[in-house]
N, C-alpha and C. Protein backbone atom coordinates (compact mmCIF):
# COMPACT_ATOMS: atom_id res chain seq x y z
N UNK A 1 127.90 94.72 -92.20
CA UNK A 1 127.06 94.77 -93.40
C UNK A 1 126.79 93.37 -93.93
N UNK A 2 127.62 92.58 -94.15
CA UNK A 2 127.66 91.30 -94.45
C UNK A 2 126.96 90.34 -93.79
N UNK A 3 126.81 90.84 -92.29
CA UNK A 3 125.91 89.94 -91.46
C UNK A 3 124.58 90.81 -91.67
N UNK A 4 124.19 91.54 -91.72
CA UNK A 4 122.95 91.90 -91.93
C UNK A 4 122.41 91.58 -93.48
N UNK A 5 122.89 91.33 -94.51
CA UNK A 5 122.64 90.69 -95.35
C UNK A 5 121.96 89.44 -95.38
N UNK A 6 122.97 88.72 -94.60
CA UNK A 6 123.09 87.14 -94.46
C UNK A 6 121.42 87.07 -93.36
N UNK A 7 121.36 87.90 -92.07
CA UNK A 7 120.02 87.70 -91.23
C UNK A 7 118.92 87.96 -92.75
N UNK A 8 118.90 89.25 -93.73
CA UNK A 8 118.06 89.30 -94.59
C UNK A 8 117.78 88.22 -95.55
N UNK A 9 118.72 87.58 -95.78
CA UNK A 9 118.58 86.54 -96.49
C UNK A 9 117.87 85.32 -95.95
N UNK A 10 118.37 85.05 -94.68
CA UNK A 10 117.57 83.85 -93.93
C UNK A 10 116.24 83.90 -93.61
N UNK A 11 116.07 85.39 -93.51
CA UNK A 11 114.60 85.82 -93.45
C UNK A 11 113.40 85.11 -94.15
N UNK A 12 114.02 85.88 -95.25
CA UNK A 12 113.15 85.78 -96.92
C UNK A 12 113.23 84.42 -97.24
N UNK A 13 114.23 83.53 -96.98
CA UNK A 13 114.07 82.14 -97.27
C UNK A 13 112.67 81.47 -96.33
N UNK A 14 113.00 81.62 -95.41
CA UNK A 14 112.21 81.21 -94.16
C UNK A 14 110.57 81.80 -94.98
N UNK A 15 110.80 82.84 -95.01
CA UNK A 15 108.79 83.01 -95.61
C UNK A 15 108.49 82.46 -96.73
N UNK A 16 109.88 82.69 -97.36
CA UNK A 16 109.09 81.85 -98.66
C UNK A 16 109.07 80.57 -98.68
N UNK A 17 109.37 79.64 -97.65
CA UNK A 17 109.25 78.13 -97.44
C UNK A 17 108.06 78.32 -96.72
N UNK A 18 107.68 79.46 -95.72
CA UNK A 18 105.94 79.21 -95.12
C UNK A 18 105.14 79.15 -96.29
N UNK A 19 105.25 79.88 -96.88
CA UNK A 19 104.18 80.08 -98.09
C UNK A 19 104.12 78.40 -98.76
N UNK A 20 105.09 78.27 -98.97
CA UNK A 20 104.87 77.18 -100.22
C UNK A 20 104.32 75.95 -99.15
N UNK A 21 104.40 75.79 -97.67
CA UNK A 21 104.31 74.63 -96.94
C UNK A 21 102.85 74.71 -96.11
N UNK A 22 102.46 76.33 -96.58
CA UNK A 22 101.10 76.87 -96.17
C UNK A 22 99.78 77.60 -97.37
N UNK A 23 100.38 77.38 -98.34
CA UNK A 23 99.68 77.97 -99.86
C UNK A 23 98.47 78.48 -99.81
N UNK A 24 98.03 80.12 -100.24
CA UNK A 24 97.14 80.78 -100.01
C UNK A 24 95.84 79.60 -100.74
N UNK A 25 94.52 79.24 -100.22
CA UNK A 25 93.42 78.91 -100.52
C UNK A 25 92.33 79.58 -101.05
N UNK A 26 91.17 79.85 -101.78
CA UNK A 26 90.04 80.93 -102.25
C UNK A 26 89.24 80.05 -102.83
N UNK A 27 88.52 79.78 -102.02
CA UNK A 27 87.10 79.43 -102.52
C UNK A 27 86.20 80.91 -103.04
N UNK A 28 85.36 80.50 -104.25
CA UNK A 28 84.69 81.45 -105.42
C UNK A 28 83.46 80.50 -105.23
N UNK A 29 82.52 81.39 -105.33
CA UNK A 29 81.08 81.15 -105.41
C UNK A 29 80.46 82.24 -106.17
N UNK A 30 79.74 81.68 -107.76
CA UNK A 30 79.42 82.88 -108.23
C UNK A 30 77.58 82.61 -108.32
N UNK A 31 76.30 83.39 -108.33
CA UNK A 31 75.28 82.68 -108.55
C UNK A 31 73.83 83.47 -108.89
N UNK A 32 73.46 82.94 -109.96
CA UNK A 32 73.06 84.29 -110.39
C UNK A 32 71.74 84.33 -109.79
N UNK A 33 70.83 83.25 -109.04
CA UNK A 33 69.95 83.05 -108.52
C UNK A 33 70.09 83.47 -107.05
N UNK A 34 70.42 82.19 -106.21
CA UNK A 34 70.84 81.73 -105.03
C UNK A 34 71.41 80.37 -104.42
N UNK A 35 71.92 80.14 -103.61
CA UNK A 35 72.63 79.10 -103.42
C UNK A 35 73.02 79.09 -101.78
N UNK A 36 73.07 78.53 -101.19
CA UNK A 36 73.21 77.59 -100.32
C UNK A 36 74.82 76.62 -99.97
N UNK A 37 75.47 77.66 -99.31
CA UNK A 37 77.01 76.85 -99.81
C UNK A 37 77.20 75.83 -97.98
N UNK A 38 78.20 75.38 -98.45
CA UNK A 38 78.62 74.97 -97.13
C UNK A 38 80.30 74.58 -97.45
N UNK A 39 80.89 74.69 -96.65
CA UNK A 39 82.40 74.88 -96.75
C UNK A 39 82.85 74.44 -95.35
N UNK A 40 84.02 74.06 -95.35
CA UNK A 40 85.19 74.29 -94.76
C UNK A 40 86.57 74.63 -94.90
N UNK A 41 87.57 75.45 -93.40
CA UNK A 41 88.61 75.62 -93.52
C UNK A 41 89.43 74.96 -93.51
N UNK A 42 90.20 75.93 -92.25
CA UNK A 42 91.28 74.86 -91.98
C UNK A 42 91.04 73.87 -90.51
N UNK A 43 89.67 73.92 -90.12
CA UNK A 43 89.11 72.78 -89.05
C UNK A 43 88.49 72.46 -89.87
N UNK A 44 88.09 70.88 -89.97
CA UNK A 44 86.94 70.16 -90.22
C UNK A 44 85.37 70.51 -90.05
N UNK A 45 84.99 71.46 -88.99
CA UNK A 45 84.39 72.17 -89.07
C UNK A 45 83.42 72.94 -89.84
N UNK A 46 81.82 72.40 -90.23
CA UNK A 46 81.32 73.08 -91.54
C UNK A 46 80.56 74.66 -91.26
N UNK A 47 80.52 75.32 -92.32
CA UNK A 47 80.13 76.73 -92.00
C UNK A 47 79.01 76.77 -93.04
N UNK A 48 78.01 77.79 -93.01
CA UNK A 48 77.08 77.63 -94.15
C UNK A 48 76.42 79.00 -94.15
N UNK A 49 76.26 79.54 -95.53
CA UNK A 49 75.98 80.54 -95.48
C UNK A 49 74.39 80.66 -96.81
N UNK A 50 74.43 81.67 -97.17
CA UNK A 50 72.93 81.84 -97.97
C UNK A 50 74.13 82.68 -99.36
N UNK A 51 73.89 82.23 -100.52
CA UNK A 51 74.88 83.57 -101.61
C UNK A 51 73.92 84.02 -102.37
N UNK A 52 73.88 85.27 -102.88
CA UNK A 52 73.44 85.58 -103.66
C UNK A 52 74.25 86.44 -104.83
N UNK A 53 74.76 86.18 -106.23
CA UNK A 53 75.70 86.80 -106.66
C UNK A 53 77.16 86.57 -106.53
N UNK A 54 78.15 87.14 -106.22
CA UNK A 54 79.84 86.41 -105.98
C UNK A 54 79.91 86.54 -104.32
N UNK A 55 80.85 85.27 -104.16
CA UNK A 55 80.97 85.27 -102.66
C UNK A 55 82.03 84.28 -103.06
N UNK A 56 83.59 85.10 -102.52
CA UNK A 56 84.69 84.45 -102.23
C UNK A 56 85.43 84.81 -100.17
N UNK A 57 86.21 83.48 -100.12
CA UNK A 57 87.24 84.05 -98.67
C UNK A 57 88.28 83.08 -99.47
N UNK A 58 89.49 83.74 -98.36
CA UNK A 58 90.64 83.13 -98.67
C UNK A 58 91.18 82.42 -96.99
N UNK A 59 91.95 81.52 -97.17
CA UNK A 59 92.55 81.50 -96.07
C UNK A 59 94.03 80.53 -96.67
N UNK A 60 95.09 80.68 -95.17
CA UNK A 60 96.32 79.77 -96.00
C UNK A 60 95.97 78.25 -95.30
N UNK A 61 96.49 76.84 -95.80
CA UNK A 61 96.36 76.14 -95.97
C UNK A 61 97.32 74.88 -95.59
N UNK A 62 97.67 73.83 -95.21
CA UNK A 62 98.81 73.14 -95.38
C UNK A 62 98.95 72.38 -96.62
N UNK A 63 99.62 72.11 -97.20
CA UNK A 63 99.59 71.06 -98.52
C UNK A 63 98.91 70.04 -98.09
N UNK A 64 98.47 69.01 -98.75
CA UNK A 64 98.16 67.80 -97.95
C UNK A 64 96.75 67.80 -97.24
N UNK A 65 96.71 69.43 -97.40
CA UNK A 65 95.15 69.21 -96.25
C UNK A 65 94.13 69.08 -96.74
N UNK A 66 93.05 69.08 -96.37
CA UNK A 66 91.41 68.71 -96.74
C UNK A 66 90.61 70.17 -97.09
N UNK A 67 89.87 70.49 -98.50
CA UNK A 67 89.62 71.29 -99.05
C UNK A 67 87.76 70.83 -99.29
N UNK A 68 86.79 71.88 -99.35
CA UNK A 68 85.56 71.15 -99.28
C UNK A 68 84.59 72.33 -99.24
N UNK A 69 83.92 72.14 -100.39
CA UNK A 69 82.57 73.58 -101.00
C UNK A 69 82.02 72.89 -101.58
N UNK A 70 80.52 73.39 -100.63
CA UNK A 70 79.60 73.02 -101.73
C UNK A 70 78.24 73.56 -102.03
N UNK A 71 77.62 73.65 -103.19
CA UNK A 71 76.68 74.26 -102.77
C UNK A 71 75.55 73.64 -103.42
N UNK A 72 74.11 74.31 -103.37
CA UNK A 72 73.02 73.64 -103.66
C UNK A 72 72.37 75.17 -104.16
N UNK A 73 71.99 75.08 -105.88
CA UNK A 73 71.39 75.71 -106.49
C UNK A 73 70.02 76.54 -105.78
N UNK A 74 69.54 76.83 -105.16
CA UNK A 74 68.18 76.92 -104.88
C UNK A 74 67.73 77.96 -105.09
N UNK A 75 67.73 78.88 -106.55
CA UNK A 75 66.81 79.59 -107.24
C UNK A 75 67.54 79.33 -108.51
N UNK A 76 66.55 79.72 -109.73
CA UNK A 76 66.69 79.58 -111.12
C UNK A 76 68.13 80.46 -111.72
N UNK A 77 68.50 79.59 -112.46
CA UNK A 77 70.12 80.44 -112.93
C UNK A 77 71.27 79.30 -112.58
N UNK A 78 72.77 80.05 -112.88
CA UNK A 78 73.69 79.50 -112.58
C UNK A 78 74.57 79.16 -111.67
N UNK A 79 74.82 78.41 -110.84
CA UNK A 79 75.54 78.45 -110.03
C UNK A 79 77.03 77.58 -109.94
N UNK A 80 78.29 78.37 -109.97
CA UNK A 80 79.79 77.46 -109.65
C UNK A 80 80.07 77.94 -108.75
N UNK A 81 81.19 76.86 -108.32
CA UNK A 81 82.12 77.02 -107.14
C UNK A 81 83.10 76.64 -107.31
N UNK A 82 84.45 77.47 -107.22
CA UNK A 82 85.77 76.82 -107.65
C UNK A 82 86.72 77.25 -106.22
N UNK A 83 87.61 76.27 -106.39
CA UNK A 83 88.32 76.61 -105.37
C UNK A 83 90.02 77.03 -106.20
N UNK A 84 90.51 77.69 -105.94
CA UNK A 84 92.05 77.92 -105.97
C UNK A 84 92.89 78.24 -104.90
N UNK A 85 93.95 77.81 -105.80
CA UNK A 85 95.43 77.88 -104.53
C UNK A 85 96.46 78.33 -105.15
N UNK A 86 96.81 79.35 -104.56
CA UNK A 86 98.12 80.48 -104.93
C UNK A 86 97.53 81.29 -106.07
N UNK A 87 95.99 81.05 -106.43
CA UNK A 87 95.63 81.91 -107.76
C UNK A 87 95.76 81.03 -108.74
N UNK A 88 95.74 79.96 -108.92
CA UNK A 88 95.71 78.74 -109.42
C UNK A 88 94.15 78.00 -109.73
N UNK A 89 93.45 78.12 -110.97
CA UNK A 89 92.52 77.40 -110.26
C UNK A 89 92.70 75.87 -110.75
N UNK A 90 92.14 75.66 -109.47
CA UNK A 90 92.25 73.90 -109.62
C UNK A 90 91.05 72.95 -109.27
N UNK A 91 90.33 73.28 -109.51
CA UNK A 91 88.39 72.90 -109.27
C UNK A 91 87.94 73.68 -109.37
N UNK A 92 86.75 73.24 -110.11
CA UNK A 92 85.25 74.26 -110.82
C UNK A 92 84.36 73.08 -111.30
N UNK A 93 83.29 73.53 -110.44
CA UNK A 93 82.32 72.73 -110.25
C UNK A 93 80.51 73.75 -111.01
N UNK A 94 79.81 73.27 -111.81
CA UNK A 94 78.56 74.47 -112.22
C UNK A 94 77.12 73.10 -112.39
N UNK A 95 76.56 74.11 -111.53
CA UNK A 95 74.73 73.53 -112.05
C UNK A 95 73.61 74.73 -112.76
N UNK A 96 72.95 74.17 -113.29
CA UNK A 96 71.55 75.12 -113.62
C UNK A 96 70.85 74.35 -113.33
N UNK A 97 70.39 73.58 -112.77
CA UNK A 97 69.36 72.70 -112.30
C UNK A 97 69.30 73.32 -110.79
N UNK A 98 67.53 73.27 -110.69
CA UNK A 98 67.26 73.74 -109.63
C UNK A 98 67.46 72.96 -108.45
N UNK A 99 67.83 73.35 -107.03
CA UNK A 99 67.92 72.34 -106.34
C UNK A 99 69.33 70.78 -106.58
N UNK A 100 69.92 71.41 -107.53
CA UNK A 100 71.30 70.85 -108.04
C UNK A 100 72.41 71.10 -107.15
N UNK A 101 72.94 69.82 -106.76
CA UNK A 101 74.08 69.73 -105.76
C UNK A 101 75.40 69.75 -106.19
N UNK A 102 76.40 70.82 -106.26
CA UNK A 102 77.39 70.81 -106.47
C UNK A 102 78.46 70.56 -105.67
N UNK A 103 79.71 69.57 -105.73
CA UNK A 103 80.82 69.72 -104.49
C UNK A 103 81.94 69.43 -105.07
N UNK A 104 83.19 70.04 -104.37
CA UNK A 104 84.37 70.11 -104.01
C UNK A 104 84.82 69.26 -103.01
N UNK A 105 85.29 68.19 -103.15
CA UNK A 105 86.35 67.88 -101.78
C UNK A 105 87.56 67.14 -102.10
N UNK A 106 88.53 67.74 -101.74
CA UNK A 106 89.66 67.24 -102.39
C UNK A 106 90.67 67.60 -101.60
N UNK A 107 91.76 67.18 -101.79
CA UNK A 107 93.18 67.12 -100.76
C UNK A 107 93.98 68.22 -101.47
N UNK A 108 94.44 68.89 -101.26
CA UNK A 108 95.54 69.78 -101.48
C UNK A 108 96.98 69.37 -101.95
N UNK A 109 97.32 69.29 -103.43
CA UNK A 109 98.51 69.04 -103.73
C UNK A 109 99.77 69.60 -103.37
């Protein structure tokens, strides 16, 4: 009993050191027009999509790593983009200007 404790215990330590050394990421895109984002994960790698309205993903992360959204207003209205980590937010970026360039890029504390 005591050793199966002790494996449960080493377990739960072990994930909860992934988590904190891998911290959930969520980029938020909200827009009441349209927008034009471009992002990356966890490659350098850019992705780009068309939003209209909310558009979030999540992925996990290393501390330390490279974080990066951005978008470009391109219809009338509001457009932000925030990024958070662990549910944290920690950047928020907003335009109403048409054709207004918003960005994120920042390192991961």
């Amino acid at each position: 009993m005591k050793t199966i404790l002790t494996i449960l215990f080493a377990s739960l330590t072990l994930l909860s050191c992934s988590k904190e050394e891998h911290p959930r990421v969520e980029y938020k895109v909200s827009s009441s027009g349209s927008a034009l984002i471009a992002y990356t994960m966890v490659t350098p790698s850019v992705r780009q999509e068309t939003v209209s309205g909310s558009w979030d993903v999540s992925f996990r992360h290393s501390k330390g790593g490279n974080v990066f959204l951005s978008a470009i207003n391109t219809g009338i209205g509001t457009t932000s983009i925030s990024v958070y980590v662990n549910k944290e937010l920690l950047y928020t970026e907003t335009t109403q200007i048409p054709g207004g360039l918003i960005e994120i890029s920042e390192v991961l504390p």
